[in-house]
N, C-alpha and C. Protein backbone atom coordinates (compact mmCIF):
# COMPACT_ATOMS: atom_id res chain seq x y z
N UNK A 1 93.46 71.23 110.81
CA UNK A 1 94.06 71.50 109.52
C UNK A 1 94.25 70.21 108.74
N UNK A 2 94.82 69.34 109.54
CA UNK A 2 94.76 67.86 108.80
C UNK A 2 96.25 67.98 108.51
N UNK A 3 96.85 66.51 108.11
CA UNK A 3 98.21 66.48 107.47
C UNK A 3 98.04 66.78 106.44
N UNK A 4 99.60 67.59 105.75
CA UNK A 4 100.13 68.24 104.40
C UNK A 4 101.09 67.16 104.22
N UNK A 5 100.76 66.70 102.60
CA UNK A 5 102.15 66.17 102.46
C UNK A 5 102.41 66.30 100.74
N UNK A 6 103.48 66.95 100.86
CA UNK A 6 104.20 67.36 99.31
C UNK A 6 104.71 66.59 98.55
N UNK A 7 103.66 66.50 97.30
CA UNK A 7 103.96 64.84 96.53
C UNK A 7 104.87 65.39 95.69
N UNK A 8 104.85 66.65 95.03
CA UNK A 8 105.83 67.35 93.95
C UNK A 8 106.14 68.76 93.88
N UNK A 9 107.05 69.12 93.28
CA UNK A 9 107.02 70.77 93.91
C UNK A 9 107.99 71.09 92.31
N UNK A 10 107.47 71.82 91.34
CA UNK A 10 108.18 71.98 90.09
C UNK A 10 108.33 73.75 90.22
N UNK A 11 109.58 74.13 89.66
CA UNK A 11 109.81 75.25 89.53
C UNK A 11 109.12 75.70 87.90
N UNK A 12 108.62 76.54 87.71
CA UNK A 12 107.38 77.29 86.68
C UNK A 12 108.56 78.70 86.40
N UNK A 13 109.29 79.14 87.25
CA UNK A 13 110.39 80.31 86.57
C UNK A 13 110.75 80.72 88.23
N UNK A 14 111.81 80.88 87.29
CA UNK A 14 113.11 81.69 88.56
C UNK A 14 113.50 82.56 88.20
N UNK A 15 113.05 83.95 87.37
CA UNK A 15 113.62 84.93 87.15
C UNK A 15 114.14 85.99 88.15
N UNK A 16 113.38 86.78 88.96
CA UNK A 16 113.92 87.43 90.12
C UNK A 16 113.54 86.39 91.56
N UNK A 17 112.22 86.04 90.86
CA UNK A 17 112.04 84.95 92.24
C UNK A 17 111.19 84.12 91.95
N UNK A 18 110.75 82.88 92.67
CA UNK A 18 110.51 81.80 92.02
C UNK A 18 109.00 81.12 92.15
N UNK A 19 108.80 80.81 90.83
CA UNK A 19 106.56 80.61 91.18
C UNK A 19 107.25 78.79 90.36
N UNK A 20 106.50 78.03 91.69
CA UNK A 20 106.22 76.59 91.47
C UNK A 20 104.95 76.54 91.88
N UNK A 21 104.93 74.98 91.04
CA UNK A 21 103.91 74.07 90.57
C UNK A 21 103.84 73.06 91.93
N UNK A 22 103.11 73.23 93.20
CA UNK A 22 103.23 72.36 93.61
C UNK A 22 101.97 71.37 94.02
N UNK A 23 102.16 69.67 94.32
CA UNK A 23 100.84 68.88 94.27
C UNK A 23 101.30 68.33 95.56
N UNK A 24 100.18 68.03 96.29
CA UNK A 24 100.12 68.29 97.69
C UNK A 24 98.95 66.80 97.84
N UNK A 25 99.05 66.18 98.80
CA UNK A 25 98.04 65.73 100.22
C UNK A 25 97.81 66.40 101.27
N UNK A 26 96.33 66.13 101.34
CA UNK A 26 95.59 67.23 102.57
C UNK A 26 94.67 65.90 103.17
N UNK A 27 94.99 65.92 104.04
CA UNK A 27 93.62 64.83 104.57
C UNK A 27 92.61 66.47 105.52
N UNK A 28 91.41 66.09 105.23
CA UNK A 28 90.41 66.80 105.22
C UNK A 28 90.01 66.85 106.57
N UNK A 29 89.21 67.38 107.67
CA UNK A 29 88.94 67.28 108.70
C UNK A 29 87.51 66.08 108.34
N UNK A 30 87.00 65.54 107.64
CA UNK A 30 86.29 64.56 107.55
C UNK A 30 87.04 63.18 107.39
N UNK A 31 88.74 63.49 107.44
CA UNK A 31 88.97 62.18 107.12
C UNK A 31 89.73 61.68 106.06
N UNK A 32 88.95 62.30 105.08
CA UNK A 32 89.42 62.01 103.39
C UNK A 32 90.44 62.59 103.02
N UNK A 33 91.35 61.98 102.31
CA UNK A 33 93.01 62.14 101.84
C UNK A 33 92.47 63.27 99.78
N UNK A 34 92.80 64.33 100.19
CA UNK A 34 92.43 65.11 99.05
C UNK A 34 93.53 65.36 98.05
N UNK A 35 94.06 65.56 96.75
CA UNK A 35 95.08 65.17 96.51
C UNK A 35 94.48 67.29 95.42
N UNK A 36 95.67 67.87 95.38
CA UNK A 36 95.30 69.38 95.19
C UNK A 36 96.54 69.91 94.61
N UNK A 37 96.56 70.74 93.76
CA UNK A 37 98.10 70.90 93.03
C UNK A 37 97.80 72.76 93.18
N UNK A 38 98.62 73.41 93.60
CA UNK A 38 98.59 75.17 93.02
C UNK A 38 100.09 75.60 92.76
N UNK A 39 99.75 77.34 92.33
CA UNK A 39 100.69 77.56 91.70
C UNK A 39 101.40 78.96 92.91
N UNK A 40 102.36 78.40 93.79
CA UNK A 40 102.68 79.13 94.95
C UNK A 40 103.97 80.08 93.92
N UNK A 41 104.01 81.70 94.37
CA UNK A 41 105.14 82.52 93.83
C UNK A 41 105.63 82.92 95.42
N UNK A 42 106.80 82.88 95.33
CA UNK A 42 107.97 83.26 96.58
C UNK A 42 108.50 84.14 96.35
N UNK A 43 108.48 85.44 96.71
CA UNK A 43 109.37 86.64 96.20
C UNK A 43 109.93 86.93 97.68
N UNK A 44 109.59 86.26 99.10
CA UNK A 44 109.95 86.47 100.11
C UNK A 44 108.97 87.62 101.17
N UNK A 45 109.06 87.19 102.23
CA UNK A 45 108.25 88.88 103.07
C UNK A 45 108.99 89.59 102.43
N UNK A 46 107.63 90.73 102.97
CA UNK A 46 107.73 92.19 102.89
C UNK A 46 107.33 92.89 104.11
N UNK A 47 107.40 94.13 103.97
CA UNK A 47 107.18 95.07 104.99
C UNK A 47 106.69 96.72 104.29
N UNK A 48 105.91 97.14 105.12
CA UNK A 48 105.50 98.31 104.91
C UNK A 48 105.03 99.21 105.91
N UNK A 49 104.54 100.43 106.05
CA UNK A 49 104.62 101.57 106.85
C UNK A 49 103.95 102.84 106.50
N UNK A 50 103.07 102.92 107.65
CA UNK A 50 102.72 104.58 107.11
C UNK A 50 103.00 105.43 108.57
N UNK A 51 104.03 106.68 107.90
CA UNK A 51 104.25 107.25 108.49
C UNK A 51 103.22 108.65 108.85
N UNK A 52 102.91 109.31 110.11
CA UNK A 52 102.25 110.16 110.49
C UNK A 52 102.83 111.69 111.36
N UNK A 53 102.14 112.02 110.83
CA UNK A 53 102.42 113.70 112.06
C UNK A 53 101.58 114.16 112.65
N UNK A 54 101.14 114.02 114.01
CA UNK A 54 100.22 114.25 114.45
C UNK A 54 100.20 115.84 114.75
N UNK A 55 101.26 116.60 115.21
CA UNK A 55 100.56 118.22 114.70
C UNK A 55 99.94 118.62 113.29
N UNK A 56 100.71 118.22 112.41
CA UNK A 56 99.90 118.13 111.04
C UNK A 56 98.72 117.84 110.68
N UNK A 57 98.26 116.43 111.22
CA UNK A 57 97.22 115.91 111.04
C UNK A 57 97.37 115.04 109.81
N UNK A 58 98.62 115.07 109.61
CA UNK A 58 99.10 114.26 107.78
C UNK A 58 99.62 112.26 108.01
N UNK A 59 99.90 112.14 106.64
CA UNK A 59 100.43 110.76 106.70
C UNK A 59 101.29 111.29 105.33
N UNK A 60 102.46 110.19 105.41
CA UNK A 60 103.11 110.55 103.88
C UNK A 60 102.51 108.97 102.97
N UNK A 61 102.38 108.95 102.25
CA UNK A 61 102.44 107.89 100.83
C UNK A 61 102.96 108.44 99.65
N UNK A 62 103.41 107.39 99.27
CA UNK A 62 104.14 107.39 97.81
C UNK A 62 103.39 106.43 96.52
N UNK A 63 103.24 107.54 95.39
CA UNK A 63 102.49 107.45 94.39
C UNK A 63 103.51 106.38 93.39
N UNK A 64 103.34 105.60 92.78
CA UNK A 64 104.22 105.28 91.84
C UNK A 64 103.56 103.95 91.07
N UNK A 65 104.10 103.28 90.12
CA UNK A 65 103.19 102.86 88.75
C UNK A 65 103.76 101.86 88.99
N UNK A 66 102.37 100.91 88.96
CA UNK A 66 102.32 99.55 89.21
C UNK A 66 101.92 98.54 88.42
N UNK A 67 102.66 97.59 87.28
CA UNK A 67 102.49 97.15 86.29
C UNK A 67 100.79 96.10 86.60
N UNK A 68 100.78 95.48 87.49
CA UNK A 68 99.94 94.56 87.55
C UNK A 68 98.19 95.55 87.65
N UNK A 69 98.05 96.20 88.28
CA UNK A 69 97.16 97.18 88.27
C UNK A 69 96.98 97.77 87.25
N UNK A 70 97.58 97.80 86.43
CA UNK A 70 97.78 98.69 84.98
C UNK A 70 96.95 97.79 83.78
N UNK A 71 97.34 96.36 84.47
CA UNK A 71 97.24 95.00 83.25
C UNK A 71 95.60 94.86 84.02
N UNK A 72 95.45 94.70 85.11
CA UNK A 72 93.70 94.41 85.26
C UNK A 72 92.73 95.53 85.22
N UNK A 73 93.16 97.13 85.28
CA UNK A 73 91.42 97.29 85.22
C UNK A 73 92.43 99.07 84.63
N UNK A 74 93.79 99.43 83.86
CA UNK A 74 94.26 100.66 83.20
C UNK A 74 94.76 101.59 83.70
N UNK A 75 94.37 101.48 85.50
CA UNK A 75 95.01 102.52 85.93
C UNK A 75 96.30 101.76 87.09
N UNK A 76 97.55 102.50 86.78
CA UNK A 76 98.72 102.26 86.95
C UNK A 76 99.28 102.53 88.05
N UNK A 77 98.83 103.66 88.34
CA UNK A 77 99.56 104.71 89.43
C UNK A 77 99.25 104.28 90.68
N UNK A 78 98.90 104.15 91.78
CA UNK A 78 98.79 103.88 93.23
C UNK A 78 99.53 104.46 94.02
N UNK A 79 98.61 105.13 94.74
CA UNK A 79 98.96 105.53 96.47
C UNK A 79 99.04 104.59 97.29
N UNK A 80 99.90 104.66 97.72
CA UNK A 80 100.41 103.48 98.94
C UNK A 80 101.48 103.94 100.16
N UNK A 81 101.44 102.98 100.65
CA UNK A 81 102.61 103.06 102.22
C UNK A 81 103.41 102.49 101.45
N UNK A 82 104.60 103.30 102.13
CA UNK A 82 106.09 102.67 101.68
C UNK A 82 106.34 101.64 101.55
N UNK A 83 106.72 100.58 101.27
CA UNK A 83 106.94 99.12 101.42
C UNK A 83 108.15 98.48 100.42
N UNK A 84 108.32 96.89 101.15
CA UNK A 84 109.45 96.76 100.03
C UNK A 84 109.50 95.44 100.75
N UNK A 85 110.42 94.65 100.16
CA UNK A 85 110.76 93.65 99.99
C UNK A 85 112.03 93.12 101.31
N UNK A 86 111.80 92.18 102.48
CA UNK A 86 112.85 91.74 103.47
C UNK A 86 113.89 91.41 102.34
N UNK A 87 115.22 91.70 102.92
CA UNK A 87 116.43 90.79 101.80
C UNK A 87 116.91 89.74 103.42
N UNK A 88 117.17 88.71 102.02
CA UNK A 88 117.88 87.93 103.05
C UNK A 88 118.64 88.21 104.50
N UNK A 89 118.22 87.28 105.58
CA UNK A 89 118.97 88.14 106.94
C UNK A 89 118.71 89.37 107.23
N UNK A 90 117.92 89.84 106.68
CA UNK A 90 117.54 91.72 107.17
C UNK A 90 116.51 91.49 108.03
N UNK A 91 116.43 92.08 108.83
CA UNK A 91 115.46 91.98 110.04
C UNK A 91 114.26 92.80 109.45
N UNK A 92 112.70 92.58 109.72
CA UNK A 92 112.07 93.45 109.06
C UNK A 92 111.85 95.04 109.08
N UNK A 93 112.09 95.33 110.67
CA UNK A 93 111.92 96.57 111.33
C UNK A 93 113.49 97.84 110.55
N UNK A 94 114.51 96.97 110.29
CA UNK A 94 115.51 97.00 109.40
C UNK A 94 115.22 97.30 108.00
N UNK A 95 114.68 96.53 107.43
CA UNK A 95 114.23 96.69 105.93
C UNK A 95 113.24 98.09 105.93
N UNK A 96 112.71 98.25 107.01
CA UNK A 96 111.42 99.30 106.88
C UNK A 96 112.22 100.74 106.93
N UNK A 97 112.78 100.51 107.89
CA UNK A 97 113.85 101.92 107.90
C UNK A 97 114.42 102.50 106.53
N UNK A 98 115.31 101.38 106.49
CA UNK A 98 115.52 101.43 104.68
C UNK A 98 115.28 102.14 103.43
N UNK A 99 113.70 101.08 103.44
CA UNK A 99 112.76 101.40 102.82
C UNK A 99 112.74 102.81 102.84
N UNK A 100 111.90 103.57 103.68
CA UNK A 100 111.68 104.62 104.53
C UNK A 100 112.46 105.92 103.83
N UNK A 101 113.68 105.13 104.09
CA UNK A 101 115.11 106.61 103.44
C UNK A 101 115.15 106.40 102.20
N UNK A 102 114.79 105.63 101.39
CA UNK A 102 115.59 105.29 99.94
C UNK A 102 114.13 105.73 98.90
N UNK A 103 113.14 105.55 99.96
CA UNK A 103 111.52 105.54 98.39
C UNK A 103 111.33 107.46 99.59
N UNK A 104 111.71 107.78 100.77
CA UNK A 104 110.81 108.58 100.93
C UNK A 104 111.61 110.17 101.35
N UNK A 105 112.97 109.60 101.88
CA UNK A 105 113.90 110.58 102.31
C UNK A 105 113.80 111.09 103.51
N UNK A 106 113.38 109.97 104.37
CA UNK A 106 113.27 110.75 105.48
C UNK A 106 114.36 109.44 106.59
N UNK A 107 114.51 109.69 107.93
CA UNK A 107 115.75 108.73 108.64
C UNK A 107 114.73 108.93 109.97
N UNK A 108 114.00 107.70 109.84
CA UNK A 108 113.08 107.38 111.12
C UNK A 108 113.67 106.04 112.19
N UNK A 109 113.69 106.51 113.08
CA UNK A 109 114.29 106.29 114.65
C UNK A 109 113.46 105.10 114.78
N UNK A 110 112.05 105.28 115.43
CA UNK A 110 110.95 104.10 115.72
C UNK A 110 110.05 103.96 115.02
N UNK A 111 109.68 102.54 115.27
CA UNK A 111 108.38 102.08 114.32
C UNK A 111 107.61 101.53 115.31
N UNK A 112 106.24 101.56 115.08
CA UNK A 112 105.71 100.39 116.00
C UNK A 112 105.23 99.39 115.41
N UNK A 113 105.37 98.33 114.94
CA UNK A 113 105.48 96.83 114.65
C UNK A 113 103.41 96.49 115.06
N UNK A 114 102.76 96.77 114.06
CA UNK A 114 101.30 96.55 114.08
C UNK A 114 100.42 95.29 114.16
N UNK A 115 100.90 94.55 112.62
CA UNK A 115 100.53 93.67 112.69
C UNK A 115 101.39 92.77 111.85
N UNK A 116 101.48 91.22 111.43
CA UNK A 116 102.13 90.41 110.48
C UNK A 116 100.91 89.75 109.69
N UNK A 117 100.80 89.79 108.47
CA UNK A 117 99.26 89.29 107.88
C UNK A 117 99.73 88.81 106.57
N UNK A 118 99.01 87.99 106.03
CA UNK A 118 99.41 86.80 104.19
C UNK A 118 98.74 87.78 103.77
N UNK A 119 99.15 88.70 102.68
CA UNK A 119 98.68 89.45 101.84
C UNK A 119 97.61 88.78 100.90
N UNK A 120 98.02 87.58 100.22
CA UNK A 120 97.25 86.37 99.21
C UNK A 120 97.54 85.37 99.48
N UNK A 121 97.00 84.71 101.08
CA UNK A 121 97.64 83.40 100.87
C UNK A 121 97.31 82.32 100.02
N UNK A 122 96.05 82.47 99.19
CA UNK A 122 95.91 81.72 97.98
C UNK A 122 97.15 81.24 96.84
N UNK A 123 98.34 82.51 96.43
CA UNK A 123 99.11 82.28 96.20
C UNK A 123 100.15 82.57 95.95
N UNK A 124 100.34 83.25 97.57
CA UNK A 124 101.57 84.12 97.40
C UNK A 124 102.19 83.65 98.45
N UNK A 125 103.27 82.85 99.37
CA UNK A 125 104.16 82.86 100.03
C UNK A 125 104.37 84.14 101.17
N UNK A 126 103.93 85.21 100.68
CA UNK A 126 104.77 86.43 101.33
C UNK A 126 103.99 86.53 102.69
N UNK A 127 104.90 86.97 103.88
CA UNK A 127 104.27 87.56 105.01
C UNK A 127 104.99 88.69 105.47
N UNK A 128 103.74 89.92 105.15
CA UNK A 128 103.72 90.81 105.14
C UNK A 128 103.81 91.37 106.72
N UNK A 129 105.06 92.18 107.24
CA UNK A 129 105.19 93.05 108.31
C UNK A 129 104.38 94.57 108.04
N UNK A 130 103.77 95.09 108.97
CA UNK A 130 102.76 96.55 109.22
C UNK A 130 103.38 97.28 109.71
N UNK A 131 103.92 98.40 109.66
CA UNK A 131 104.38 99.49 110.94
C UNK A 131 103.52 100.53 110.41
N UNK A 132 103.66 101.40 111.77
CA UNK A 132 103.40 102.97 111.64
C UNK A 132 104.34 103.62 112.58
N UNK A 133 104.56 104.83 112.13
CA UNK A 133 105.50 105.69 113.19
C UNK A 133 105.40 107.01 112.61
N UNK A 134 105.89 108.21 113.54
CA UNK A 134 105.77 109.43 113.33
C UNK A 134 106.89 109.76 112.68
N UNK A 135 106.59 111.04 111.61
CA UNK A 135 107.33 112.10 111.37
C UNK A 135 107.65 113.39 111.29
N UNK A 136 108.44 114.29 111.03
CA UNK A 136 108.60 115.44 111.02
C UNK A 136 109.59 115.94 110.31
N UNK A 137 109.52 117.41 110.26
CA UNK A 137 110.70 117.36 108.88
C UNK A 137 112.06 117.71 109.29
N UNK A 138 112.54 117.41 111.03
CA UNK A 138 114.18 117.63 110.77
C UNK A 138 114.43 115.88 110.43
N UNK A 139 113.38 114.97 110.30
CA UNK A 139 113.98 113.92 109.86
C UNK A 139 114.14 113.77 108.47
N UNK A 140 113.94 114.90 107.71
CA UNK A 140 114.15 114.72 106.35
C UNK A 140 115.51 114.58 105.56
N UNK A 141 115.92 114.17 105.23
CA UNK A 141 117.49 113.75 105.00
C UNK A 141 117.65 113.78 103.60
N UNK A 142 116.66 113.57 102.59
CA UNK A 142 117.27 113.30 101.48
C UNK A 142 115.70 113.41 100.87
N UNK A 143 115.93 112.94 99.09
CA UNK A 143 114.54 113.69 98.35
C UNK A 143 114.01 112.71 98.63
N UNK A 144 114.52 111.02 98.49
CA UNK A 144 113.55 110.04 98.55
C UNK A 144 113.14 109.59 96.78
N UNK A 145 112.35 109.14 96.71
CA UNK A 145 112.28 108.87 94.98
C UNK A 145 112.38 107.16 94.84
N UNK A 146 113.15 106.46 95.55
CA UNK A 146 113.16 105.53 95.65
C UNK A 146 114.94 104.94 94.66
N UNK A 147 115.33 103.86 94.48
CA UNK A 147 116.48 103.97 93.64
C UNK A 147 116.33 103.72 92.10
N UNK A 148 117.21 104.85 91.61
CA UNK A 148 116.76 104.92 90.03
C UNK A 148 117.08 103.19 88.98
N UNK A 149 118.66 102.74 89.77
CA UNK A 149 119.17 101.50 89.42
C UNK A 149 117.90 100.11 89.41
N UNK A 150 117.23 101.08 90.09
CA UNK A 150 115.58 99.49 90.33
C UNK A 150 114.32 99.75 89.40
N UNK A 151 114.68 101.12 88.79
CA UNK A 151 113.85 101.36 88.22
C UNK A 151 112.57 102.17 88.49
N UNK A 152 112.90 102.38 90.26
CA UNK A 152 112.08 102.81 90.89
C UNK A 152 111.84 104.45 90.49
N UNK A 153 110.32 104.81 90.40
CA UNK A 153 110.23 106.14 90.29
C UNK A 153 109.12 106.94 91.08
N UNK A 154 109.43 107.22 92.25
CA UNK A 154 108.16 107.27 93.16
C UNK A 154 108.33 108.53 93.75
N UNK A 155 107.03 109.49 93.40
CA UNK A 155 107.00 110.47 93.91
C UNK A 155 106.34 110.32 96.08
N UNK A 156 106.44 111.23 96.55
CA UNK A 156 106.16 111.24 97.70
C UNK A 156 105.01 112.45 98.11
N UNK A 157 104.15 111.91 98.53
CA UNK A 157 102.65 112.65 98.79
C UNK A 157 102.17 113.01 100.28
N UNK A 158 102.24 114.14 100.62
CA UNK A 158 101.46 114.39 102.14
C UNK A 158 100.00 114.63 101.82
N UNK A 159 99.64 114.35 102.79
CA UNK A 159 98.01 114.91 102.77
C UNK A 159 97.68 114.38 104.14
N UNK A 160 96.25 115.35 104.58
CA UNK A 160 95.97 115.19 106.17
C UNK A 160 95.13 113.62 105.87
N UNK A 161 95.28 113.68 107.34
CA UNK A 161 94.82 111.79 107.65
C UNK A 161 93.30 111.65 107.25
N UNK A 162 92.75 112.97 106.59
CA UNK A 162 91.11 112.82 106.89
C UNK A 162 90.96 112.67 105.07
N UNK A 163 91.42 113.07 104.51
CA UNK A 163 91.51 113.17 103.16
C UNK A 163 91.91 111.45 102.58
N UNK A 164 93.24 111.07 103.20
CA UNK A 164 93.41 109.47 103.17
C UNK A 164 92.26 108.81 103.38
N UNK A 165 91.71 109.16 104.93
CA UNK A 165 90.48 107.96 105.03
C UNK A 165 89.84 108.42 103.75
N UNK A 166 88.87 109.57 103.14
CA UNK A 166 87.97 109.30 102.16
C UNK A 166 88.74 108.75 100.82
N UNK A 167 89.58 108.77 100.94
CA UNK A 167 90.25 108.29 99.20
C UNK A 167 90.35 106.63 99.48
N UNK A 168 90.75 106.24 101.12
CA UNK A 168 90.42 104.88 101.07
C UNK A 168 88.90 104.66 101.02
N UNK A 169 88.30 105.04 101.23
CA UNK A 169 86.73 104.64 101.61
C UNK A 169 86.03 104.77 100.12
N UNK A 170 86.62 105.62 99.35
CA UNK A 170 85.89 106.13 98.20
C UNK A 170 86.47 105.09 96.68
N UNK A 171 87.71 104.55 97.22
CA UNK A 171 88.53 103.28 96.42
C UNK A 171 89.35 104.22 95.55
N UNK A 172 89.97 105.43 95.92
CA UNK A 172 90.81 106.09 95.00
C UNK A 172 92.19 105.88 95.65
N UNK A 173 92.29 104.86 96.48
CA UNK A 173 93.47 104.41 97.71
C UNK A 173 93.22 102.52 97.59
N UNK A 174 94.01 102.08 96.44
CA UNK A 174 93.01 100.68 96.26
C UNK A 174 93.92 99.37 96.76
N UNK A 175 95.18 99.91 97.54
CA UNK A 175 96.21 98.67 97.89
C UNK A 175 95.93 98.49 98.94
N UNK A 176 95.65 97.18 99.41
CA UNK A 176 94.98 96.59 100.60
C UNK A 176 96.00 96.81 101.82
N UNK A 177 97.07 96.72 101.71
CA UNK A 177 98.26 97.45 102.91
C UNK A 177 98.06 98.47 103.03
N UNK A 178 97.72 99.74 102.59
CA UNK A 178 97.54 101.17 102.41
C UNK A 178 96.15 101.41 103.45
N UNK A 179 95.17 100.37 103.14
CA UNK A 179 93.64 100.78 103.53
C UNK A 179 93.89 100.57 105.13
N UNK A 180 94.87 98.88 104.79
CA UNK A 180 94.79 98.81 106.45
C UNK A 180 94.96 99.38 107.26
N UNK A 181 96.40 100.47 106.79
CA UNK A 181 97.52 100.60 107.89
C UNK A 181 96.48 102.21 108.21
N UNK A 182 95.60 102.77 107.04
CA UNK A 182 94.50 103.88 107.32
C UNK A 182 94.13 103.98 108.22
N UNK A 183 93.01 103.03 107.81
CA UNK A 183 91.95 102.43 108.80
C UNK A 183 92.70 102.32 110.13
N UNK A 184 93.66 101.46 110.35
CA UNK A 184 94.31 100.95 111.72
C UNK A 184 94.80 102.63 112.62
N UNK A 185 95.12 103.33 111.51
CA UNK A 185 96.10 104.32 112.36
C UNK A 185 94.28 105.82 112.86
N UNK A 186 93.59 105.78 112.08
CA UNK A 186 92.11 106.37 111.45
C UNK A 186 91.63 105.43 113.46
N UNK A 187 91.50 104.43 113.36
CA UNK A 187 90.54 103.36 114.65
C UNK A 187 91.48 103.91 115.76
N UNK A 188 92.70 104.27 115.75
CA UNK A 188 93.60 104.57 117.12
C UNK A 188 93.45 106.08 117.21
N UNK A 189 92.93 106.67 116.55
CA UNK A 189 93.04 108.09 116.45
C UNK A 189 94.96 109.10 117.30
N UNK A 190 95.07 108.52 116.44
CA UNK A 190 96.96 108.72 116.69
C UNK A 190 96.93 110.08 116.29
N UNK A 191 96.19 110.68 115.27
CA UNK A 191 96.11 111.75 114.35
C UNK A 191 95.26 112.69 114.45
């Protein structure tokens, strides 16, 4: 990898969370001292989850409108696995549960902990936690929707696991956490 060494590190905005300017030394595996500046955003890990029913043959995702997707190519809306944001000191397997009850309405027991992966490590800070775990509906507890105070407005979607894979495969499923946790749960045949 070579030595890192952080010549400057400028804050660019701190509104909910914080994107700096930072300029860096890299000595190169040839040797050479490279001098490289980017623009790193910290919003902190995250975590996400797709839950399954294997008598069903289903997965749940939640549909809901996503400004940045909206701004590059018009369409807003996205199917995805639950996910959300670690808060400080929250353990991730913690945050997922959470998550889980507040965007989906359901009160899930176990997760199994998949994988940990840099969503963009080009320039994003975040490291992203994977789960999957089963459901059923005496775990349903509540509507789910996500919280209105966040602005959040997220409907909640079943459909069998075979329908997911083609909507991932076909790119009508276009969030790269969503395809994985597919694919991953689709390769174990859990479903």
């Amino acid at each position: 990898m070579g030595d890192v060494t952080i010549k400057n590190s400028e804050t660019l905005s701190k509104w909910k969370h914080e994107l700096k300017k930072i300029q860096f030394e890299r000595t190169s595996k040839s040797g050479s001292t490279q001098s490289q500046e980017r623009e790193v955003y910290d919003h902190g890990n995250a975590v996400a989850a797709l839950l399954y029913n294997k008598q069903k043959g289903t997965v749940l995702l939640t549909r809901q409108f996503r400004l940045p997707a909206y701004l590059n190519d018009g369409e807003g809306m996205l199917l995805e696995a639950c996910a959300g944001l670690v808060e400080n000191g929250e353990e991730p397997e913690a945050t997922m549960k959470r998550e889980i009850k507040e965007e989906m309405g359901y009160e899930i027991e176990q997760l199994q902990k998949i994988f940990e992966v840099y969503s963009s490590p080009g320039s994003l800070k975040e490291l992203l936690f994977l789960f999957v775990g089963e459901y059923d509906q005496q775990q349903k507890v509540a509507d789910g929707g996500g919280l209105k105070d966040e602005g959040e407005d997220i409907e909640v979607v079943e459909m069998p696991l075979a329908e997911a894979i083609e909507k991932a495969s076909s790119g009508q499923i276009r969030d790269a956490k969503t395809v994985i946790l597919i694919l991953w749960l689709h390769q174990r045949q859990l479903v």
